[in-house]
N, C-alpha and C. Protein backbone atom coordinates (compact mmCIF):
# COMPACT_ATOMS: atom_id res chain seq x y z
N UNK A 1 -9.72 1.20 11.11
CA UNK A 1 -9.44 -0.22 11.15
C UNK A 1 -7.93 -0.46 11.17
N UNK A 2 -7.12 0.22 10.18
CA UNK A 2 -5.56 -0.02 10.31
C UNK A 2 -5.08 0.64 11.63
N UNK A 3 -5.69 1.62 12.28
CA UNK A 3 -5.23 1.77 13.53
C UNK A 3 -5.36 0.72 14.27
N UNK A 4 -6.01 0.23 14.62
CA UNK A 4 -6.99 -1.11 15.36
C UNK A 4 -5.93 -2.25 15.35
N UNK A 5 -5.96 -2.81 14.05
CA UNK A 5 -4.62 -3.46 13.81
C UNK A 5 -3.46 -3.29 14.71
N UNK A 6 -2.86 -1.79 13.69
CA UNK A 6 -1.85 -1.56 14.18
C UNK A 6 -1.72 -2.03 16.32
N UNK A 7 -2.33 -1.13 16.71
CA UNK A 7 -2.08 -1.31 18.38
C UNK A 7 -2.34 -2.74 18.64
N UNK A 8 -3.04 -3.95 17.87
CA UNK A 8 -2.83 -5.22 17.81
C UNK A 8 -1.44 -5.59 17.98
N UNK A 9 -1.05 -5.09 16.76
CA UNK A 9 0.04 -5.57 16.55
C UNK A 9 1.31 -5.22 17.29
N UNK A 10 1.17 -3.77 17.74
CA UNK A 10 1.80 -3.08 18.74
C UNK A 10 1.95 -4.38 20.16
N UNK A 11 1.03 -4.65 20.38
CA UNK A 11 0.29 -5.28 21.25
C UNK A 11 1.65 -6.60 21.67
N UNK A 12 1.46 -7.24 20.51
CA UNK A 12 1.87 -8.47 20.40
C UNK A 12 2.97 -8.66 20.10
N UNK A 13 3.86 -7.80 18.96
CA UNK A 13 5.29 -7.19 19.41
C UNK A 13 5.80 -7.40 20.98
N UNK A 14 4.82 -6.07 21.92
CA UNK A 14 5.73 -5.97 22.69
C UNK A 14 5.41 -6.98 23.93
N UNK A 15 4.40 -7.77 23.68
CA UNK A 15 4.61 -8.97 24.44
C UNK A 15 5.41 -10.00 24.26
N UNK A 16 5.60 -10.34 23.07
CA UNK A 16 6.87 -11.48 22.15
C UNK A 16 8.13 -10.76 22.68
N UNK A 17 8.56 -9.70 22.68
CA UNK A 17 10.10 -8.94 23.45
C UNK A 17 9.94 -9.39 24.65
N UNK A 18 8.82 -9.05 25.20
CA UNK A 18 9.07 -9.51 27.21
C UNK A 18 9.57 -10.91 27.31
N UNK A 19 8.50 -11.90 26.91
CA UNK A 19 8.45 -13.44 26.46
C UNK A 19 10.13 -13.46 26.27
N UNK A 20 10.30 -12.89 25.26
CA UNK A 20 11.95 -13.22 24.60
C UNK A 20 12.93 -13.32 25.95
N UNK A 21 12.58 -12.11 26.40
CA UNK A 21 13.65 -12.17 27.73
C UNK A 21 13.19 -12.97 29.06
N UNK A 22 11.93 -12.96 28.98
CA UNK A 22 11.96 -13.60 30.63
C UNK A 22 11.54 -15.45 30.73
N UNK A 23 11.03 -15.95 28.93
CA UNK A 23 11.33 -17.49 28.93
C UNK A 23 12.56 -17.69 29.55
N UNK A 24 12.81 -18.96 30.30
CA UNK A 24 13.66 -19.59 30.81
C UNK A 24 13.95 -20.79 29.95
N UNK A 25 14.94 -20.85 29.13
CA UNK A 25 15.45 -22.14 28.20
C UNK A 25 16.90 -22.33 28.64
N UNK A 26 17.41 -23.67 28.48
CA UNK A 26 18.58 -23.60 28.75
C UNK A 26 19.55 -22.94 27.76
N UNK A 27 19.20 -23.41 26.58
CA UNK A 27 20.25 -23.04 25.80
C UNK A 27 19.75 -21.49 24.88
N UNK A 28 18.68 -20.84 25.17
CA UNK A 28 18.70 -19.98 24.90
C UNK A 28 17.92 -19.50 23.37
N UNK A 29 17.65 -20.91 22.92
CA UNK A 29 16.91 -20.68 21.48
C UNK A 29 15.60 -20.47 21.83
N UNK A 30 14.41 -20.65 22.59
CA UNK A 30 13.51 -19.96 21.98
C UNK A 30 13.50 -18.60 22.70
N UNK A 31 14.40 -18.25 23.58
CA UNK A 31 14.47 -16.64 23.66
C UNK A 31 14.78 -15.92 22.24
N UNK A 32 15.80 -16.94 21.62
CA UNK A 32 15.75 -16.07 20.38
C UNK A 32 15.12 -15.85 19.16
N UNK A 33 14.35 -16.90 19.30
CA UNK A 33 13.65 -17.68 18.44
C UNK A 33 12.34 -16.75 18.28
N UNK A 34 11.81 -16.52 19.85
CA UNK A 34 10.75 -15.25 20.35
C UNK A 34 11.01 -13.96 19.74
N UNK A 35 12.32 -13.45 19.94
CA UNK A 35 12.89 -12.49 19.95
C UNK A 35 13.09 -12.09 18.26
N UNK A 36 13.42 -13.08 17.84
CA UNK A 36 13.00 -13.17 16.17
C UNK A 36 12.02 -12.99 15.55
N UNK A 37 11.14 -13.48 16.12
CA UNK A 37 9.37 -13.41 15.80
C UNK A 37 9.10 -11.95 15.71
N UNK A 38 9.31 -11.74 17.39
CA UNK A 38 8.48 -10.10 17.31
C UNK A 38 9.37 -8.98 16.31
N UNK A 39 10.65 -9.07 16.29
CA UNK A 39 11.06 -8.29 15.03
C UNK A 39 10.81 -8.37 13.88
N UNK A 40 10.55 -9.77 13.29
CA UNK A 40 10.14 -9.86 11.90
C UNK A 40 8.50 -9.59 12.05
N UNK A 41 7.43 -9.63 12.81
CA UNK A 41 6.49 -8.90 13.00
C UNK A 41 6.19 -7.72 12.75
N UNK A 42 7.69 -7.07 14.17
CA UNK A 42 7.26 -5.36 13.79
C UNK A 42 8.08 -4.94 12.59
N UNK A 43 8.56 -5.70 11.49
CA UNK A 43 9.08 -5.29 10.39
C UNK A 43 7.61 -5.10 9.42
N UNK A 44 6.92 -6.47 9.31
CA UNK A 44 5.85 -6.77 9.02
C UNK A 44 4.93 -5.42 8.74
N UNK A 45 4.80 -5.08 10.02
CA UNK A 45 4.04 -3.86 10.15
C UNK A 45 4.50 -2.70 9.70
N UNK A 46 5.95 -2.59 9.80
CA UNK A 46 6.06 -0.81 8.74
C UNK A 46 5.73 -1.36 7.37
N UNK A 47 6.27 -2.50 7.07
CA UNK A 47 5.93 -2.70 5.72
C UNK A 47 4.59 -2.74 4.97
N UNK A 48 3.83 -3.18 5.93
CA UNK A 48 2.33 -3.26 5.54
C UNK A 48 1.65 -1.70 5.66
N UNK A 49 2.03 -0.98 6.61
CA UNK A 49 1.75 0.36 6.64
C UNK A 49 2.27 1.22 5.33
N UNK A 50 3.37 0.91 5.23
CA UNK A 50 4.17 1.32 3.69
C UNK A 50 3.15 0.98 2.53
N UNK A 51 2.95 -0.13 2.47
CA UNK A 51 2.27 -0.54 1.29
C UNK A 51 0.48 -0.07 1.38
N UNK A 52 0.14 0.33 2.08
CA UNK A 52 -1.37 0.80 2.69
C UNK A 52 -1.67 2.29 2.43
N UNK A 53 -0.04 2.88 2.62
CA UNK A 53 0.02 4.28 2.20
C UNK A 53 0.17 4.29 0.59
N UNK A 54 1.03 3.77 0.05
CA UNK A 54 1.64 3.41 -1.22
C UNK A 54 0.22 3.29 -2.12
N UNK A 55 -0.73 2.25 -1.76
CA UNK A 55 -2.08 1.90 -2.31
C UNK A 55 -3.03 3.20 -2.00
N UNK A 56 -2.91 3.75 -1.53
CA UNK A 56 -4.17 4.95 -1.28
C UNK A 56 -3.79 6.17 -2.62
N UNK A 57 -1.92 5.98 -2.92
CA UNK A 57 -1.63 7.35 -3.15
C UNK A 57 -1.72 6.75 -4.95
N UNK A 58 -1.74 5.00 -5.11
CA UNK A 58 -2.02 4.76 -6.53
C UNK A 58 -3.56 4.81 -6.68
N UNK A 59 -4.35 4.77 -5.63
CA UNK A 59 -5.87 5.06 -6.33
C UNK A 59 -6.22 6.35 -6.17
N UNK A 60 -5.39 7.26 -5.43
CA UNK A 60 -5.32 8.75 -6.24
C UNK A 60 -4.85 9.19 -7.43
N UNK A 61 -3.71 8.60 -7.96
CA UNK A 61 -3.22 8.61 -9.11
C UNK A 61 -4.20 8.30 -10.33
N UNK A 62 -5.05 7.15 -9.47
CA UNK A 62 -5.60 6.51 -11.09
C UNK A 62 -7.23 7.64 -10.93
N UNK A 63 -7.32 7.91 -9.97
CA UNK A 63 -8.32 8.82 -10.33
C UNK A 63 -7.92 10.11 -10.89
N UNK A 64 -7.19 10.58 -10.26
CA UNK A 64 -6.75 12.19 -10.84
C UNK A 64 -6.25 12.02 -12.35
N UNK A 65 -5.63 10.90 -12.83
CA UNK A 65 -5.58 10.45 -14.05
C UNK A 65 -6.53 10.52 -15.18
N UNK A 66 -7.57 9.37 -14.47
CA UNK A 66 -9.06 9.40 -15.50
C UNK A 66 -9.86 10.49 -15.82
N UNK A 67 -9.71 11.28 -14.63
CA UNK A 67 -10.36 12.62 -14.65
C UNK A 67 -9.84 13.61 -15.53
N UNK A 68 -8.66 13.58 -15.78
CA UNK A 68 -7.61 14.26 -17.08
C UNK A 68 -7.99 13.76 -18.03
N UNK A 69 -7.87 12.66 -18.23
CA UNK A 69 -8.52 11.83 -19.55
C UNK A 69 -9.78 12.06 -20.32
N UNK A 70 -10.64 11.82 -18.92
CA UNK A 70 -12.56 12.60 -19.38
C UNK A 70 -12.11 13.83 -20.21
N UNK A 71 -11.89 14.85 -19.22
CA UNK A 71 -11.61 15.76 -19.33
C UNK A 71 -10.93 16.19 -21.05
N UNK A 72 -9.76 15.29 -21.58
CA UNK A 72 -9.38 15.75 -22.94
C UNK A 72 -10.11 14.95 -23.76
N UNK A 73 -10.59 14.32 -23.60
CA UNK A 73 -11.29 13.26 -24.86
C UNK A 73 -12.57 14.14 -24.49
N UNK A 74 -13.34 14.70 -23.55
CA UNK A 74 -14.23 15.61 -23.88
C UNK A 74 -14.58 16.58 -24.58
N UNK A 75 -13.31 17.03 -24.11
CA UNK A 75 -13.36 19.06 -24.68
C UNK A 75 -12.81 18.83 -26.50
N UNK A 76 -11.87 17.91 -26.41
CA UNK A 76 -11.90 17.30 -28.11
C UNK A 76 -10.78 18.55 -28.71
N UNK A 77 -10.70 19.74 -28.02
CA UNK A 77 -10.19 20.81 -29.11
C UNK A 77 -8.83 21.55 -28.20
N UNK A 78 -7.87 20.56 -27.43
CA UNK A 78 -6.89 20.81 -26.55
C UNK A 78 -5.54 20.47 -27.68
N UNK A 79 -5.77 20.00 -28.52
CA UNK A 79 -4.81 19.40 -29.77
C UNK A 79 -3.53 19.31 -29.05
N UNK A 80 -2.49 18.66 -29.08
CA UNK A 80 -1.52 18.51 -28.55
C UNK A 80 -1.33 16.67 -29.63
N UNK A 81 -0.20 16.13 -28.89
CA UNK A 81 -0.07 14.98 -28.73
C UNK A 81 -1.33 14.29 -28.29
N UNK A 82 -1.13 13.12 -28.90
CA UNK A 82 -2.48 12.02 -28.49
C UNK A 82 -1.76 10.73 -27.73
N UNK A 83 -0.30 10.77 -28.42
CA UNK A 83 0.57 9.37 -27.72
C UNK A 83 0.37 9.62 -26.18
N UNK A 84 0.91 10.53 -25.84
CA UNK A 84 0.96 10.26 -24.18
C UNK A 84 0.07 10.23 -23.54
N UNK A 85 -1.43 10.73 -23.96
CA UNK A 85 -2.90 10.17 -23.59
C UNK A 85 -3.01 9.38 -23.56
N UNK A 86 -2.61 8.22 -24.48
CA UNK A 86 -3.07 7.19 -25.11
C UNK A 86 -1.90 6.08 -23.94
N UNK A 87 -0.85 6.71 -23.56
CA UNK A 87 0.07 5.71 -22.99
C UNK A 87 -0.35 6.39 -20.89
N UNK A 88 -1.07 7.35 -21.03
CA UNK A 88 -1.89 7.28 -19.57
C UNK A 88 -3.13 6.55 -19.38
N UNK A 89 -3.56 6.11 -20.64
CA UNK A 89 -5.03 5.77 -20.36
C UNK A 89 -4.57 3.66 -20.49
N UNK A 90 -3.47 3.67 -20.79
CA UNK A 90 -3.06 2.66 -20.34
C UNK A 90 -2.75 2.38 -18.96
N UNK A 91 -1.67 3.67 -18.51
CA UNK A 91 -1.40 3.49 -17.31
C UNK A 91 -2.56 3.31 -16.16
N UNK A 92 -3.85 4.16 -16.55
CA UNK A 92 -4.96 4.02 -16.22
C UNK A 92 -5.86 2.96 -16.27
N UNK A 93 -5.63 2.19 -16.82
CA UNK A 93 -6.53 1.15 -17.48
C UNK A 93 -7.86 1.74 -17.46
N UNK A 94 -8.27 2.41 -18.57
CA UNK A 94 -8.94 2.57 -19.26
C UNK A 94 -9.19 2.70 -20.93
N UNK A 95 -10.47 2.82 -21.41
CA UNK A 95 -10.02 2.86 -23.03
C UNK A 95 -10.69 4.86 -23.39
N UNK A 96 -10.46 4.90 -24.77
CA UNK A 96 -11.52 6.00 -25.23
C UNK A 96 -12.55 6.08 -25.11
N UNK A 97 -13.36 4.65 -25.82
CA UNK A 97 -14.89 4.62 -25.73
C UNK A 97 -15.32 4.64 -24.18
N UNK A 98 -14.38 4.31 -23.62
CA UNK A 98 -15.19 4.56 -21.45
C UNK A 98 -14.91 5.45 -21.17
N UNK A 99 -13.84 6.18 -21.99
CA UNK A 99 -13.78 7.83 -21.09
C UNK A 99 -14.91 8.65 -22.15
N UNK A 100 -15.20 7.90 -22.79
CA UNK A 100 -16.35 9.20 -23.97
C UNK A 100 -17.62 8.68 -23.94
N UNK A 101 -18.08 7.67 -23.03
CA UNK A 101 -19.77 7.39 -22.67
C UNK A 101 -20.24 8.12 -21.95
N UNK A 102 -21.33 8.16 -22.36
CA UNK A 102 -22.45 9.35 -22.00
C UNK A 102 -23.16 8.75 -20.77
């Protein structure tokens, strides 16, 4: 689907550049005006691609996270520190009693 998009958007970029140059205005504003558009568009789009990648690699995080979490509130006998569990399972949003239901 974000491919799909994307060549949309590809799409429409590089028709707004042609537009930019071959409108005929006298004074030249909505060539630039066009020409404005499709750049803040194809800015649009790395950014949204950025943030699409960015979101995939935090709901890997929060899984590979919880799964650590199960994992020590399970086994019960890893003894260490409890603070920095306790300040991942925040970062996680999760609690004890949901990582220790059966």
């Amino acid at each position: 689907m974000n491919d799909e998009r994307n060549s949309t958007v590809d799409t429409l970029v590089s028709a707004l550049r042609s537009l930019s140059v071959e409108i005929q205005s006298g004074d030249g504003v909505a060539n630039a005006a066009i020409g404005e558009a499709a750049e803040r568009l194809a800015l649009l789009q790395v950014a949204n691609t950025a943030m699409s990648e960015a979101a995939e690699q935090l709901a890997l995080l929060h899984e590979k996270s919880v799964a650590v979490l199960q994992w020590y509130y399970r086994v019960g006998d890893v003894g260490g520190a409890v603070e920095p569990m306790e300040e991942l399972m925040k970062a996680a949003g999760v609690t004890e009693e949901w990582l220790c239901r059966k």
